[in-house]
PDB file of N, CA and C in Angstrom:
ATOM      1  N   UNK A   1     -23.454  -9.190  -0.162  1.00  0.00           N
ATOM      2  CA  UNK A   1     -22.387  -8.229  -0.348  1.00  0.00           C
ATOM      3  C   UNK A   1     -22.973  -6.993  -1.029  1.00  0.00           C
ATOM      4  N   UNK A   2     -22.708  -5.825  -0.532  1.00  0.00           N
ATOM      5  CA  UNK A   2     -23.240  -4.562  -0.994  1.00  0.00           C
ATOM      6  C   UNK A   2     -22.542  -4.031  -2.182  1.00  0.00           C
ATOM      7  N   UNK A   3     -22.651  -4.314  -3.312  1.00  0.00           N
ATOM      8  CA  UNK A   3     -21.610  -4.078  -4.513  1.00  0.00           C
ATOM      9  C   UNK A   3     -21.438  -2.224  -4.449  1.00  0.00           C
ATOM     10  N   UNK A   4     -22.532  -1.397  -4.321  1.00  0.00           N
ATOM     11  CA  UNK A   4     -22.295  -0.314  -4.230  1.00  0.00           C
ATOM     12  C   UNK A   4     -21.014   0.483  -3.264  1.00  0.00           C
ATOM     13  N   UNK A   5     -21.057  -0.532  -1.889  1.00  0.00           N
ATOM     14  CA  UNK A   5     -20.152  -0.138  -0.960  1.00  0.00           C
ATOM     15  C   UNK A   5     -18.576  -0.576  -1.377  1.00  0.00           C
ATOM     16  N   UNK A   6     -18.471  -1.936  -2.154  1.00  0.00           N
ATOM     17  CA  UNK A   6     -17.444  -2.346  -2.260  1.00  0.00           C
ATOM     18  C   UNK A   6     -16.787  -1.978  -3.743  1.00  0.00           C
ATOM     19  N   UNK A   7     -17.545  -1.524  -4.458  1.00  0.00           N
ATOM     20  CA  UNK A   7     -17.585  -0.542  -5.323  1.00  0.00           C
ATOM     21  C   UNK A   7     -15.932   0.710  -5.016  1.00  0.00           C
ATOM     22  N   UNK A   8     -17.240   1.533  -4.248  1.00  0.00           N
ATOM     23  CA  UNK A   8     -16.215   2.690  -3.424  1.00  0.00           C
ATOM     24  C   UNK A   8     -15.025   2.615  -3.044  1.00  0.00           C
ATOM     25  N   UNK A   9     -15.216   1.089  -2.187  1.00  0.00           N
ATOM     26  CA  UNK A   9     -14.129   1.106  -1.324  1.00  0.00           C
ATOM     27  C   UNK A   9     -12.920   0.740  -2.549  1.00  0.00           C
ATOM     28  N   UNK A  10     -12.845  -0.110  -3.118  1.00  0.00           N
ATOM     29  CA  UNK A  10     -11.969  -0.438  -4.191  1.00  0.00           C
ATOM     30  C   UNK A  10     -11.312   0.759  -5.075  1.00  0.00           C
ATOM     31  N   UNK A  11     -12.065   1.941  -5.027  1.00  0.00           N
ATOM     32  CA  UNK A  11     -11.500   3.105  -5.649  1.00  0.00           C
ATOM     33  C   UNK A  11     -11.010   4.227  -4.282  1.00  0.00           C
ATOM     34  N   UNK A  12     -10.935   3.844  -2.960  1.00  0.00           N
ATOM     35  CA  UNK A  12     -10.528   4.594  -2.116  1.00  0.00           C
ATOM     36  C   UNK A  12      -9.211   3.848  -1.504  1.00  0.00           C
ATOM     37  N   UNK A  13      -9.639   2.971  -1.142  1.00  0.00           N
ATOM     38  CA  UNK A  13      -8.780   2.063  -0.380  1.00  0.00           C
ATOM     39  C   UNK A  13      -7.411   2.243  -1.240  1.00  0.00           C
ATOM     40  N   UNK A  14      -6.840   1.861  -1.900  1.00  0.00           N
ATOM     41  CA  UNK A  14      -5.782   2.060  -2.608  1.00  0.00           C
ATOM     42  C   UNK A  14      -4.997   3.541  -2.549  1.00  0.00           C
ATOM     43  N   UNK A  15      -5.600   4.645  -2.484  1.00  0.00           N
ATOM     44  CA  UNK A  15      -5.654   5.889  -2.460  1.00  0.00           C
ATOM     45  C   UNK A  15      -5.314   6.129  -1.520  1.00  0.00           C
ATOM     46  N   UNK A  16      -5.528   5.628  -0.081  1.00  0.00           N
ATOM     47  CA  UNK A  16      -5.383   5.898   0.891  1.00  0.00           C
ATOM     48  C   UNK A  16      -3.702   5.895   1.189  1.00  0.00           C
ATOM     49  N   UNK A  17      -3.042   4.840   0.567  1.00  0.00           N
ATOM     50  CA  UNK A  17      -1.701   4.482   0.716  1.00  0.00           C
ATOM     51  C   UNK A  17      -0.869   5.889   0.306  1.00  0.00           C
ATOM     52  N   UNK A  18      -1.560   6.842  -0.456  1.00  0.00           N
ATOM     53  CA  UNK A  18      -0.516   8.125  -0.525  1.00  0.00           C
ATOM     54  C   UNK A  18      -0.259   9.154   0.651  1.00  0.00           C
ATOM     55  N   UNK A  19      -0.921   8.512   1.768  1.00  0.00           N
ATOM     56  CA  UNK A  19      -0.827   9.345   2.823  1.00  0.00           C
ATOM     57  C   UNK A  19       0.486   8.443   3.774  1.00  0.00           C
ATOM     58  N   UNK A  20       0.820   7.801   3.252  1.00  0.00           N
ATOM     59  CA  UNK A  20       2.500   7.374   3.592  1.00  0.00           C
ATOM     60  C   UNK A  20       3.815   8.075   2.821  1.00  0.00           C
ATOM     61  N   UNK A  21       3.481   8.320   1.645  1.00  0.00           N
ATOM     62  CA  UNK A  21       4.078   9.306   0.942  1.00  0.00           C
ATOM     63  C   UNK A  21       3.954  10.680   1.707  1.00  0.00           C
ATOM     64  N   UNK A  22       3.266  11.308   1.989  1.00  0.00           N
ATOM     65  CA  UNK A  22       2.990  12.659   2.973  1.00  0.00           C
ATOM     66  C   UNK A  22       3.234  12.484   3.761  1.00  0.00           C
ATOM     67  N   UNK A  23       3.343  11.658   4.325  1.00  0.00           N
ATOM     68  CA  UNK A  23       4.326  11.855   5.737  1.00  0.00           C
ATOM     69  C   UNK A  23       5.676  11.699   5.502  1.00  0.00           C
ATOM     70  N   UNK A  24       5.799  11.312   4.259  1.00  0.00           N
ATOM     71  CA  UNK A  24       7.630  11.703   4.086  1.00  0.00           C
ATOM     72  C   UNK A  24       7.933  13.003   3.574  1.00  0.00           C
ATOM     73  N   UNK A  25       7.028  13.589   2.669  1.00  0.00           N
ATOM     74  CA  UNK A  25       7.624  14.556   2.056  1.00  0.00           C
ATOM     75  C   UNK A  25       7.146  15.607   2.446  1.00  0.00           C
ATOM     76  N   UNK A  26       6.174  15.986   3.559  1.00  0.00           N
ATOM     77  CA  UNK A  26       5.808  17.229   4.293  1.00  0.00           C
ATOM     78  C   UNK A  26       6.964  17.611   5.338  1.00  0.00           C
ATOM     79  N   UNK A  27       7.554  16.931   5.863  1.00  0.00           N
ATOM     80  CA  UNK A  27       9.101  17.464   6.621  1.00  0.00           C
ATOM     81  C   UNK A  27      10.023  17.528   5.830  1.00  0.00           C
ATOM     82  N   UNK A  28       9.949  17.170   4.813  1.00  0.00           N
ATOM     83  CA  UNK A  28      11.287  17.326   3.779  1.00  0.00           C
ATOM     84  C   UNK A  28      11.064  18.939   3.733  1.00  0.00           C
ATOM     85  N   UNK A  29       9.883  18.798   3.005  1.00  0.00           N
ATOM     86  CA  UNK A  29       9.581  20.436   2.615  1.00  0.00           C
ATOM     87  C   UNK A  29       9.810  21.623   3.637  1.00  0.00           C
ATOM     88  N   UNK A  30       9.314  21.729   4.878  1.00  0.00           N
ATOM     89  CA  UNK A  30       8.902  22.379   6.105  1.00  0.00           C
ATOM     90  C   UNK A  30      10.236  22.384   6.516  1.00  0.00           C
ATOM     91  N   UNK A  31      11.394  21.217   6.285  1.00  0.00           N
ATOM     92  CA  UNK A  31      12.410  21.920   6.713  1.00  0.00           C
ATOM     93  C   UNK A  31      13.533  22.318   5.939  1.00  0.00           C
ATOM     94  N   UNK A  32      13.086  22.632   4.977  1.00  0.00           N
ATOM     95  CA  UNK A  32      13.622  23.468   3.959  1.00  0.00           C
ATOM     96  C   UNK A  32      15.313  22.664   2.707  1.00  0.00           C
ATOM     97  N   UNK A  33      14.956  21.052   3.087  1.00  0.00           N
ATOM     98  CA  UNK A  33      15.748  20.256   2.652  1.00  0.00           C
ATOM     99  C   UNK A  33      15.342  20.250   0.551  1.00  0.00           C
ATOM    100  N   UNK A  34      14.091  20.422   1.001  1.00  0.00           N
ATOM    101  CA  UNK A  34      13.774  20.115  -0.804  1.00  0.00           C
ATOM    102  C   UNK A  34      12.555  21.087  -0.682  1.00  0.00           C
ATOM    103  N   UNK A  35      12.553  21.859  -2.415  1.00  0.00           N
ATOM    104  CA  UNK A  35      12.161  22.585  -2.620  1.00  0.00           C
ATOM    105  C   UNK A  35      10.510  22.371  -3.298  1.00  0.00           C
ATOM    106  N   UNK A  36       9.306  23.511  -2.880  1.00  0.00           N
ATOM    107  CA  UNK A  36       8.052  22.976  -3.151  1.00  0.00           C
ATOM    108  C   UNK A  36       7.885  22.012  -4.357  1.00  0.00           C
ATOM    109  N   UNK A  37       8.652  22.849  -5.183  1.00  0.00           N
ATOM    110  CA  UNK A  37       8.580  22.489  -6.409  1.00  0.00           C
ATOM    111  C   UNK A  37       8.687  20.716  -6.866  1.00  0.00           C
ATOM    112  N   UNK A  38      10.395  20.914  -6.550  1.00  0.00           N
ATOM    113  CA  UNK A  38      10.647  19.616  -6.273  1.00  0.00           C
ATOM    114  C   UNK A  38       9.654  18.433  -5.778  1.00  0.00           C
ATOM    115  N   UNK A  39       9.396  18.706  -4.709  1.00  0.00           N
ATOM    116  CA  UNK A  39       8.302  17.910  -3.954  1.00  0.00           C
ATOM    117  C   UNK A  39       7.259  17.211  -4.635  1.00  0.00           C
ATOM    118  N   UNK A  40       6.576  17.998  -4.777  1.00  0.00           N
ATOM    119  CA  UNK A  40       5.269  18.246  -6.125  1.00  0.00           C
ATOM    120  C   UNK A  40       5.610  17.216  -7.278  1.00  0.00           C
ATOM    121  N   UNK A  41       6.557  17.684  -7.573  1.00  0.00           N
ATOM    122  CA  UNK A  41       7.180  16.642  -8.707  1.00  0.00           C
ATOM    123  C   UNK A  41       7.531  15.242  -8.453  1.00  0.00           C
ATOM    124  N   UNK A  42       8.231  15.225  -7.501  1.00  0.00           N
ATOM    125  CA  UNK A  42       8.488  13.499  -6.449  1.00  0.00           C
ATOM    126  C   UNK A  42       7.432  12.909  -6.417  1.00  0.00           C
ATOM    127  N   UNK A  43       6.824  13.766  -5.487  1.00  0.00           N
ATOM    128  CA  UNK A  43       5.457  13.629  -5.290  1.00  0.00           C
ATOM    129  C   UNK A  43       4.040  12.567  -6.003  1.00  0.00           C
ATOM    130  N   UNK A  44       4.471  13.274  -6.958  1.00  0.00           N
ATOM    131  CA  UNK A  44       3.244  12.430  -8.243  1.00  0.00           C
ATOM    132  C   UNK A  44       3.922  11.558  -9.052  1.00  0.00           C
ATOM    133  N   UNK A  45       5.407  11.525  -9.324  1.00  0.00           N
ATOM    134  CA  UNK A  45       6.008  10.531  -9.859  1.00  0.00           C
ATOM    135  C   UNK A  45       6.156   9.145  -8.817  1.00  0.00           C
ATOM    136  N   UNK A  46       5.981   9.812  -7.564  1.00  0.00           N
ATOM    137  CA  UNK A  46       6.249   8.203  -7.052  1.00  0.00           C
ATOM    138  C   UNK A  46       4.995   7.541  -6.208  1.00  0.00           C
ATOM    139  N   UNK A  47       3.811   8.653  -6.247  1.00  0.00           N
ATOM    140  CA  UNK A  47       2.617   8.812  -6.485  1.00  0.00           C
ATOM    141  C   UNK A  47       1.813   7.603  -7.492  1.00  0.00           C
ATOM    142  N   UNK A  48       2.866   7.519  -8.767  1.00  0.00           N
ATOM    143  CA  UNK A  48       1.948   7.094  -9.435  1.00  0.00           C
ATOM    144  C   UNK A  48       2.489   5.885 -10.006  1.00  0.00           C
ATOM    145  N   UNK A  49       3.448   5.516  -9.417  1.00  0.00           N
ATOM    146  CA  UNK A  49       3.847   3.820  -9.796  1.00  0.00           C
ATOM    147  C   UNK A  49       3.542   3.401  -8.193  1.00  0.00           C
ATOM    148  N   UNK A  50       3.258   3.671  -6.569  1.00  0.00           N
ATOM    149  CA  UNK A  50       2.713   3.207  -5.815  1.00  0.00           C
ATOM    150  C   UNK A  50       1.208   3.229  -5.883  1.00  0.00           C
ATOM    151  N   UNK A  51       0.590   4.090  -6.524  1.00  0.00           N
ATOM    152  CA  UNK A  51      -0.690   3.678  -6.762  1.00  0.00           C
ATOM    153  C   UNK A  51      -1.341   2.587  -7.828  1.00  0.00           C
ATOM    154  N   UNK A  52       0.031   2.474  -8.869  1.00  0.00           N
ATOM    155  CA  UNK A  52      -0.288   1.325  -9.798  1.00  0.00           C
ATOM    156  C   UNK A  52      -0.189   0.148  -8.559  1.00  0.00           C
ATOM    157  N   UNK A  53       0.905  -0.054  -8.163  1.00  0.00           N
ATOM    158  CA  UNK A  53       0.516  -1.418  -7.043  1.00  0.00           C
ATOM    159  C   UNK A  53       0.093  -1.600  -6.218  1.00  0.00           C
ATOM    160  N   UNK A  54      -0.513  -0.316  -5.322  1.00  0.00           N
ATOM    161  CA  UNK A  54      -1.566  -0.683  -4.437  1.00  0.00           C
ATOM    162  C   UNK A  54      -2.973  -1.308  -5.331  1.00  0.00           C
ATOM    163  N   UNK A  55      -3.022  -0.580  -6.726  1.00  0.00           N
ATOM    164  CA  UNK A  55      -4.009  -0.937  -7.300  1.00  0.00           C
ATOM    165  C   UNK A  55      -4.137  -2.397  -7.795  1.00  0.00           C
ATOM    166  N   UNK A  56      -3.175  -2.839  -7.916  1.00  0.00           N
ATOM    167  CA  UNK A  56      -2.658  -4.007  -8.455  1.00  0.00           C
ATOM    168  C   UNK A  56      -2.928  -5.187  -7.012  1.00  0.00           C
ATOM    169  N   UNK A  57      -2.580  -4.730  -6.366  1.00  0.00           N
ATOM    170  CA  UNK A  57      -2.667  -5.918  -4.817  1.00  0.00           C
ATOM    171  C   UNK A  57      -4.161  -5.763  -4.518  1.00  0.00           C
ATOM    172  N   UNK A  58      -4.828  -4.480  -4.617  1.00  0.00           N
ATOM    173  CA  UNK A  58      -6.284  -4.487  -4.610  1.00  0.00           C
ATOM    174  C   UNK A  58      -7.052  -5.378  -5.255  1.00  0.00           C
ATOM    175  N   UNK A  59      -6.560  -5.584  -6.650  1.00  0.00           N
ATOM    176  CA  UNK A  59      -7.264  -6.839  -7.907  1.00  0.00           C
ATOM    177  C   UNK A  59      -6.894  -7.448  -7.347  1.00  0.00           C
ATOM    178  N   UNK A  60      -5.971  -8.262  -7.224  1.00  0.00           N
ATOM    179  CA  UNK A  60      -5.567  -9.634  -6.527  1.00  0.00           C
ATOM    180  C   UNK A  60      -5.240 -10.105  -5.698  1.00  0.00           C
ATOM    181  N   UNK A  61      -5.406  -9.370  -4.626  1.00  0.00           N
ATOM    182  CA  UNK A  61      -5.969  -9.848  -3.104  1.00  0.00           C
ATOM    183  C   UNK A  61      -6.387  -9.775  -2.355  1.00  0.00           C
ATOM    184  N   UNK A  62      -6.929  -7.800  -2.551  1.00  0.00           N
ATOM    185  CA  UNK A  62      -8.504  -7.355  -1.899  1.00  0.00           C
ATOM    186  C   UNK A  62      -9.595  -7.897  -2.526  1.00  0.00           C
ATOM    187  N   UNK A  63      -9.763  -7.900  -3.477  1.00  0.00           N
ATOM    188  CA  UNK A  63     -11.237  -8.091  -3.896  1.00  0.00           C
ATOM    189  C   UNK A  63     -11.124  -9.665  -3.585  1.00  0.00           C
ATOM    190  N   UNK A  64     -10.382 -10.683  -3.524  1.00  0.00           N
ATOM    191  CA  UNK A  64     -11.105 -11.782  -3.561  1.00  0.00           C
ATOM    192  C   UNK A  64     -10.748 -12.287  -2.260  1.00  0.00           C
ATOM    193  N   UNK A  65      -9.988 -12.008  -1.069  1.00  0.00           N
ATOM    194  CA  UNK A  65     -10.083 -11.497  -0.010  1.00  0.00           C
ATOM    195  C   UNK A  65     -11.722 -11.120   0.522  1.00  0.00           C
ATOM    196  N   UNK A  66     -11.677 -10.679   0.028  1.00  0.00           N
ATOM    197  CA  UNK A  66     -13.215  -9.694   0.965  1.00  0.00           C
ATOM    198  C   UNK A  66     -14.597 -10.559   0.293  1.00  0.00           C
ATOM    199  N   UNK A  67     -14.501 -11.422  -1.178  1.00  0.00           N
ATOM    200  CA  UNK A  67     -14.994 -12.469  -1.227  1.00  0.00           C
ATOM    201  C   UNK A  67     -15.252 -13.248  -1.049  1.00  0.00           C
ATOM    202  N   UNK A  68     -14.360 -14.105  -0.538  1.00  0.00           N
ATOM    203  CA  UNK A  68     -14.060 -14.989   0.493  1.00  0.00           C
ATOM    204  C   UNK A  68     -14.382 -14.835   1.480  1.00  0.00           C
ATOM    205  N   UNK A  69     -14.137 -13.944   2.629  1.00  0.00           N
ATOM    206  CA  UNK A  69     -14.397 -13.641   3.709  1.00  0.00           C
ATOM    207  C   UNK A  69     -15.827 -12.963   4.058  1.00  0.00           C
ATOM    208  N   UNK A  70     -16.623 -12.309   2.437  1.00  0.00           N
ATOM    209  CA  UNK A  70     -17.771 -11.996   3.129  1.00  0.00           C
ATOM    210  C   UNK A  70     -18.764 -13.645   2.997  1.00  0.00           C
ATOM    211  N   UNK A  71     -18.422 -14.474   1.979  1.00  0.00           N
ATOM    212  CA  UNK A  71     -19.396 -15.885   2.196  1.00  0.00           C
ATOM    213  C   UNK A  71     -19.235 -16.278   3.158  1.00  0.00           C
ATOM    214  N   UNK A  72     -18.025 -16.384   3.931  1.00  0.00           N
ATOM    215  CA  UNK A  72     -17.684 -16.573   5.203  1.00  0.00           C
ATOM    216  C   UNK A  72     -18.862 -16.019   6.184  1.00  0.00           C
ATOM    217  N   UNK A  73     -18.983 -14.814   6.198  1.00  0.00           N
ATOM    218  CA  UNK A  73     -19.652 -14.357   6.788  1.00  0.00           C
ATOM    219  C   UNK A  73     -19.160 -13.589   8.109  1.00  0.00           C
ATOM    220  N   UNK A  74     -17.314 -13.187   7.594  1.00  0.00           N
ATOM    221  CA  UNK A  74     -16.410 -12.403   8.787  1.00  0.00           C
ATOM    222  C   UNK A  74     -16.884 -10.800   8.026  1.00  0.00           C
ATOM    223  N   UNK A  75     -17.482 -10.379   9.168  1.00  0.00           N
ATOM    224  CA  UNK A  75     -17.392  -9.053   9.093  1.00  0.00           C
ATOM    225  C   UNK A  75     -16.283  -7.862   9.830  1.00  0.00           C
ATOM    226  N   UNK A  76     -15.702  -8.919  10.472  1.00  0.00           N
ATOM    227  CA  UNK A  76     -14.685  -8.474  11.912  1.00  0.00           C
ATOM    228  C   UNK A  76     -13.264  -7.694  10.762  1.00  0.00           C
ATOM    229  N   UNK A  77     -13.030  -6.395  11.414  1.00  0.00           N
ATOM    230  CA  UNK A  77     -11.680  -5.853  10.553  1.00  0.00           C
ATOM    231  C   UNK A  77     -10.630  -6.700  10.695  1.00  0.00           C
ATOM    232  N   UNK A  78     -10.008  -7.515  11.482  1.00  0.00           N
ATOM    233  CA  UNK A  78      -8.790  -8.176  12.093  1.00  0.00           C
ATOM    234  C   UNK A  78      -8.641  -8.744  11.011  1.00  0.00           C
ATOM    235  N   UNK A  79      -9.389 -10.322   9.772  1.00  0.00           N
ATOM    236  CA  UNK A  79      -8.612 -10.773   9.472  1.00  0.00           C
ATOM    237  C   UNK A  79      -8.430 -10.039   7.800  1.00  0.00           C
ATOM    238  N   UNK A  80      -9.148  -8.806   7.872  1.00  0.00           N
ATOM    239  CA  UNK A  80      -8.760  -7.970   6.431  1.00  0.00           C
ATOM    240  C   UNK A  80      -7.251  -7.752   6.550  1.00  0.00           C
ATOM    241  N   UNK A  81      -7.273  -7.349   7.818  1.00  0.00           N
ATOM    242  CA  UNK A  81      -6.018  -6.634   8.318  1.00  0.00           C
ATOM    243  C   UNK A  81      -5.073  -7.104   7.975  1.00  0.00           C
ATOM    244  N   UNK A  82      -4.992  -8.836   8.908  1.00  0.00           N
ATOM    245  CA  UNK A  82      -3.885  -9.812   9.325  1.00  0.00           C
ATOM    246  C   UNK A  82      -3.308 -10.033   7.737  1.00  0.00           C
ATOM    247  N   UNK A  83      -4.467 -10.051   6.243  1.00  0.00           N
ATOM    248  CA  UNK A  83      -4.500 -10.702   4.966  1.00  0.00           C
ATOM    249  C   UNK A  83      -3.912  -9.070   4.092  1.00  0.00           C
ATOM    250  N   UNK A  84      -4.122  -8.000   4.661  1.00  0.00           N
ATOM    251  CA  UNK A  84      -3.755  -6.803   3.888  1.00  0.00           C
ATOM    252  C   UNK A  84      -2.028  -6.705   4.356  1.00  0.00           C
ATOM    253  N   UNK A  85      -1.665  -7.398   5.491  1.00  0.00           N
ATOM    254  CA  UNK A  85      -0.145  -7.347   6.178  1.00  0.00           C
ATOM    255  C   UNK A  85       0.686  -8.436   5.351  1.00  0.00           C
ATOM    256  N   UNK A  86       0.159  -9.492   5.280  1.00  0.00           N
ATOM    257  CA  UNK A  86       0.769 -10.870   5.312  1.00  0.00           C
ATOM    258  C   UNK A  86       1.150 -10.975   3.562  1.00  0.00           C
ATOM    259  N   UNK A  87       0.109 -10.451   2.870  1.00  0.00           N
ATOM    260  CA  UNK A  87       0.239 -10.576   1.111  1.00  0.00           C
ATOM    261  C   UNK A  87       1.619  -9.589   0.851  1.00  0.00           C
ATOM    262  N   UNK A  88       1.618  -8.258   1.277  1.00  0.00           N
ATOM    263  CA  UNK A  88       2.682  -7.692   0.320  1.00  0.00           C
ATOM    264  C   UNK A  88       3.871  -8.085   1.067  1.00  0.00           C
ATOM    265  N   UNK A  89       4.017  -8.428   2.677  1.00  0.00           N
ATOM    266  CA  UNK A  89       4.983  -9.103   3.382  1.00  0.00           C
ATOM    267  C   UNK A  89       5.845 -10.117   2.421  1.00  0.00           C
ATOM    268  N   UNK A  90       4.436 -11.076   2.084  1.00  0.00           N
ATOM    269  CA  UNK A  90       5.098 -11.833   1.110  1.00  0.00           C
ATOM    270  C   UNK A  90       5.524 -11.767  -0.434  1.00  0.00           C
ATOM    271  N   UNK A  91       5.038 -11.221  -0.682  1.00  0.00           N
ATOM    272  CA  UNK A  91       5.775 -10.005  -1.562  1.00  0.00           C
ATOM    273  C   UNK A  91       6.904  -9.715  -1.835  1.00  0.00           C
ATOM    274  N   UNK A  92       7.040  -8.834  -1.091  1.00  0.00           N
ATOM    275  CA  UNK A  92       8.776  -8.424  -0.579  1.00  0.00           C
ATOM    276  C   UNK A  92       9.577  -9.660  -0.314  1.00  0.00           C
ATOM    277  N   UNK A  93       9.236 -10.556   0.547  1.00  0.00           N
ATOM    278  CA  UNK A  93      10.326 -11.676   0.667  1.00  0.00           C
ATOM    279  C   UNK A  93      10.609 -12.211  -0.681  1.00  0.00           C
ATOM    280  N   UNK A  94       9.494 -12.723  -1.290  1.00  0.00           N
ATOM    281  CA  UNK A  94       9.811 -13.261  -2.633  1.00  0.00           C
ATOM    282  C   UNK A  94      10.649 -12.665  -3.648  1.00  0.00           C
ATOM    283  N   UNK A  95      10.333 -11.653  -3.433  1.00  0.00           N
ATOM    284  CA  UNK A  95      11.120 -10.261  -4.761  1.00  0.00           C
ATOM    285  C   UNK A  95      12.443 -10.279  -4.143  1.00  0.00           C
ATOM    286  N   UNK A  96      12.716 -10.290  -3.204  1.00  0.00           N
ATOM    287  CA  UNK A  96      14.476  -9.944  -2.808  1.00  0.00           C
ATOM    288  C   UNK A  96      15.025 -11.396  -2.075  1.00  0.00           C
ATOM    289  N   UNK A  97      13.984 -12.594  -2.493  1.00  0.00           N
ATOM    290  CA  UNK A  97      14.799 -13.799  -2.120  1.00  0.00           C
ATOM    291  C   UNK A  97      15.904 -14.178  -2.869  1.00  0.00           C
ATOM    292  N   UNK A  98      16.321 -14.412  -4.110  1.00  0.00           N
ATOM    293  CA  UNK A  98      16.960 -14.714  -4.585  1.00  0.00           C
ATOM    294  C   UNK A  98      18.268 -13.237  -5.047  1.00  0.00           C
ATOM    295  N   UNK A  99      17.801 -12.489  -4.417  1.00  0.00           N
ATOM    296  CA  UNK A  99      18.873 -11.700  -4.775  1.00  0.00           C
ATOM    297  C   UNK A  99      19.630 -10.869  -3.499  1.00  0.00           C
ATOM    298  N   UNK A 100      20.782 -10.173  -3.623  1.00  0.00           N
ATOM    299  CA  UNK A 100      21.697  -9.713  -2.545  1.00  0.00           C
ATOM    300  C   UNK A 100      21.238  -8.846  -2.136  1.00  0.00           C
ATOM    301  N   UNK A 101      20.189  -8.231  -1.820  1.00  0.00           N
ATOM    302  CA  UNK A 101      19.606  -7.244  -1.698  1.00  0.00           C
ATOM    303  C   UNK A 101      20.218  -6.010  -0.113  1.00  0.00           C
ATOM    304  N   UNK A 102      20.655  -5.193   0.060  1.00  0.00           N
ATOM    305  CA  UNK A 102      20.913  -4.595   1.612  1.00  0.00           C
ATOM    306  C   UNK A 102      20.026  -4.932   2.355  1.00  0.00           C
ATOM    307  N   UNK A 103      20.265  -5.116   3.304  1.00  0.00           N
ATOM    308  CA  UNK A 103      19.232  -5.274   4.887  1.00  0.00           C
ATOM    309  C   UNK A 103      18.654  -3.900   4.929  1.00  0.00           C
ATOM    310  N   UNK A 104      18.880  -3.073   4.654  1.00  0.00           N
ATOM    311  CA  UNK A 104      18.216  -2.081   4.767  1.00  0.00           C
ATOM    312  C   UNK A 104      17.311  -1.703   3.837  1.00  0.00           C
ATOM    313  N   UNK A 105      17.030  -1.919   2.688  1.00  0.00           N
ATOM    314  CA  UNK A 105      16.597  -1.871   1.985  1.00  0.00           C
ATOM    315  C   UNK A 105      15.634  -2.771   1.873  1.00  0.00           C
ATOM    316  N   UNK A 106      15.357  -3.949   2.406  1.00  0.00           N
ATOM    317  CA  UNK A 106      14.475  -4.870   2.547  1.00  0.00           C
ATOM    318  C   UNK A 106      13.659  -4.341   3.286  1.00  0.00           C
ATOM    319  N   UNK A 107      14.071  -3.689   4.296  1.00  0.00           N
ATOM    320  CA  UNK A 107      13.214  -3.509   5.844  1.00  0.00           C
ATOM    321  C   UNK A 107      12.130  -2.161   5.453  1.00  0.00           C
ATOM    322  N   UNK A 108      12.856  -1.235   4.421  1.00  0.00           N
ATOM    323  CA  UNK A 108      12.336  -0.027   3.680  1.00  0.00           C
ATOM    324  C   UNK A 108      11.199  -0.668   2.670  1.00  0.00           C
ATOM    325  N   UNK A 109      11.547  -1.924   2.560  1.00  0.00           N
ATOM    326  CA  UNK A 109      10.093  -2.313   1.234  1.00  0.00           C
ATOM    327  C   UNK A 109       9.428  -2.957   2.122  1.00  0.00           C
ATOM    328  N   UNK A 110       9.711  -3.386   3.405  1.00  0.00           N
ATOM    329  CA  UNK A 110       8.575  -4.376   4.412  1.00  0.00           C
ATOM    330  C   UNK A 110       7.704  -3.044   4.727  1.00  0.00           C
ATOM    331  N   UNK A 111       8.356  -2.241   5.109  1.00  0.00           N
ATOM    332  CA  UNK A 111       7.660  -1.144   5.895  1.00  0.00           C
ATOM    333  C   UNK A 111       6.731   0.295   5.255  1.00  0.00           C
ATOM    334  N   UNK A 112       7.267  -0.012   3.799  1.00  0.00           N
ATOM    335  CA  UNK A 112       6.466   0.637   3.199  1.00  0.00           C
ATOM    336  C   UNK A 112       5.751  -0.162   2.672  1.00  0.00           C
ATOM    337  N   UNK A 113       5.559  -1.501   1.779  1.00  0.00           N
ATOM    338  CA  UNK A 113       4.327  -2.017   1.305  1.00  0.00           C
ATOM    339  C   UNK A 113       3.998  -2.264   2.820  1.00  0.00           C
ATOM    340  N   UNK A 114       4.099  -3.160   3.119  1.00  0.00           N
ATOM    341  CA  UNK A 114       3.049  -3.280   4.535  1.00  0.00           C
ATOM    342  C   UNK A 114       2.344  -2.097   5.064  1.00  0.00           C
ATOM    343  N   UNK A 115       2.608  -1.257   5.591  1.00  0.00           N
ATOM    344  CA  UNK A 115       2.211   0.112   5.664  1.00  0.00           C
ATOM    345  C   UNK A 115       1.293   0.814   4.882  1.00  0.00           C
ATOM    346  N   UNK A 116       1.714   0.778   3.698  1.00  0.00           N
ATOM    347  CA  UNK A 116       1.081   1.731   2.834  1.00  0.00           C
ATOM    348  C   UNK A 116      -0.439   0.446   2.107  1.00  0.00           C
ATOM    349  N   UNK A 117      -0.157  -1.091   1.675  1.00  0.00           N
ATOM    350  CA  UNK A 117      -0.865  -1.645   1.983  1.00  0.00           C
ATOM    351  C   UNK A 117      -2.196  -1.649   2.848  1.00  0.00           C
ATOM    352  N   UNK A 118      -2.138  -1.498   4.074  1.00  0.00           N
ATOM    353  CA  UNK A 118      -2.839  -2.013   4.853  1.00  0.00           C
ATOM    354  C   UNK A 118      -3.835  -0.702   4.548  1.00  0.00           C
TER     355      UNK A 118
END
């Protein structure tokens, strides 16, 4: 295992998930619904409790994920993938099992951790 590479990736990978955030709030802006300002401000506030838990699912189920799988000796992207989908999936079910939660609102936390996850 290349600690230098996995190094990196552990401080990118997580990071990457704010480009699900930008794709929500660049048409907000552009069509003149919310103001730069505003934005900016959303922006990094919700910026920065999704980057605490991407960072957080990174400790505890990327890194030992990709541990696992490199003694293995899978270098193949598929089952990072199938294991970056399936963890916050389960996630979400667990967090809104026991409670009344909207159907819609479930489908909004599948689709953004999963998403922003992967």
């Amino acid at each position: 295992m290349d600690l230098k590479r996995s190094f990196i990736g552990f401080f990118l990978a997580p990071s990457a998930s704010i480009l699900v955030w930008l794709a929500l709030f660049i048409p907000e802006v552009a069509k003149g619904e919310m103001q730069a300002h505003e934005a900016i401000l959303l922006f990094f506030i919700v910026s920065i409790g999704f980057l605490t838990i991407s960072y957080t699912f990174t400790l505890a189920v990327g890194i030992p994920t990709h541990i696992v799988l490199n003694r293995l000796s899978m270098q193949h992207w598929l089952p990072y993938c199938l294991i970056g989908l399936i963890s916050p999936a389960l996630f979400q079910y667990f967090m809104h099992a026991k409670h009344n939660t909207p159907t819609q609102l479930k489908d909004v936390g599948y689709g953004v951790y999963c998403c922003g996850q992967v």
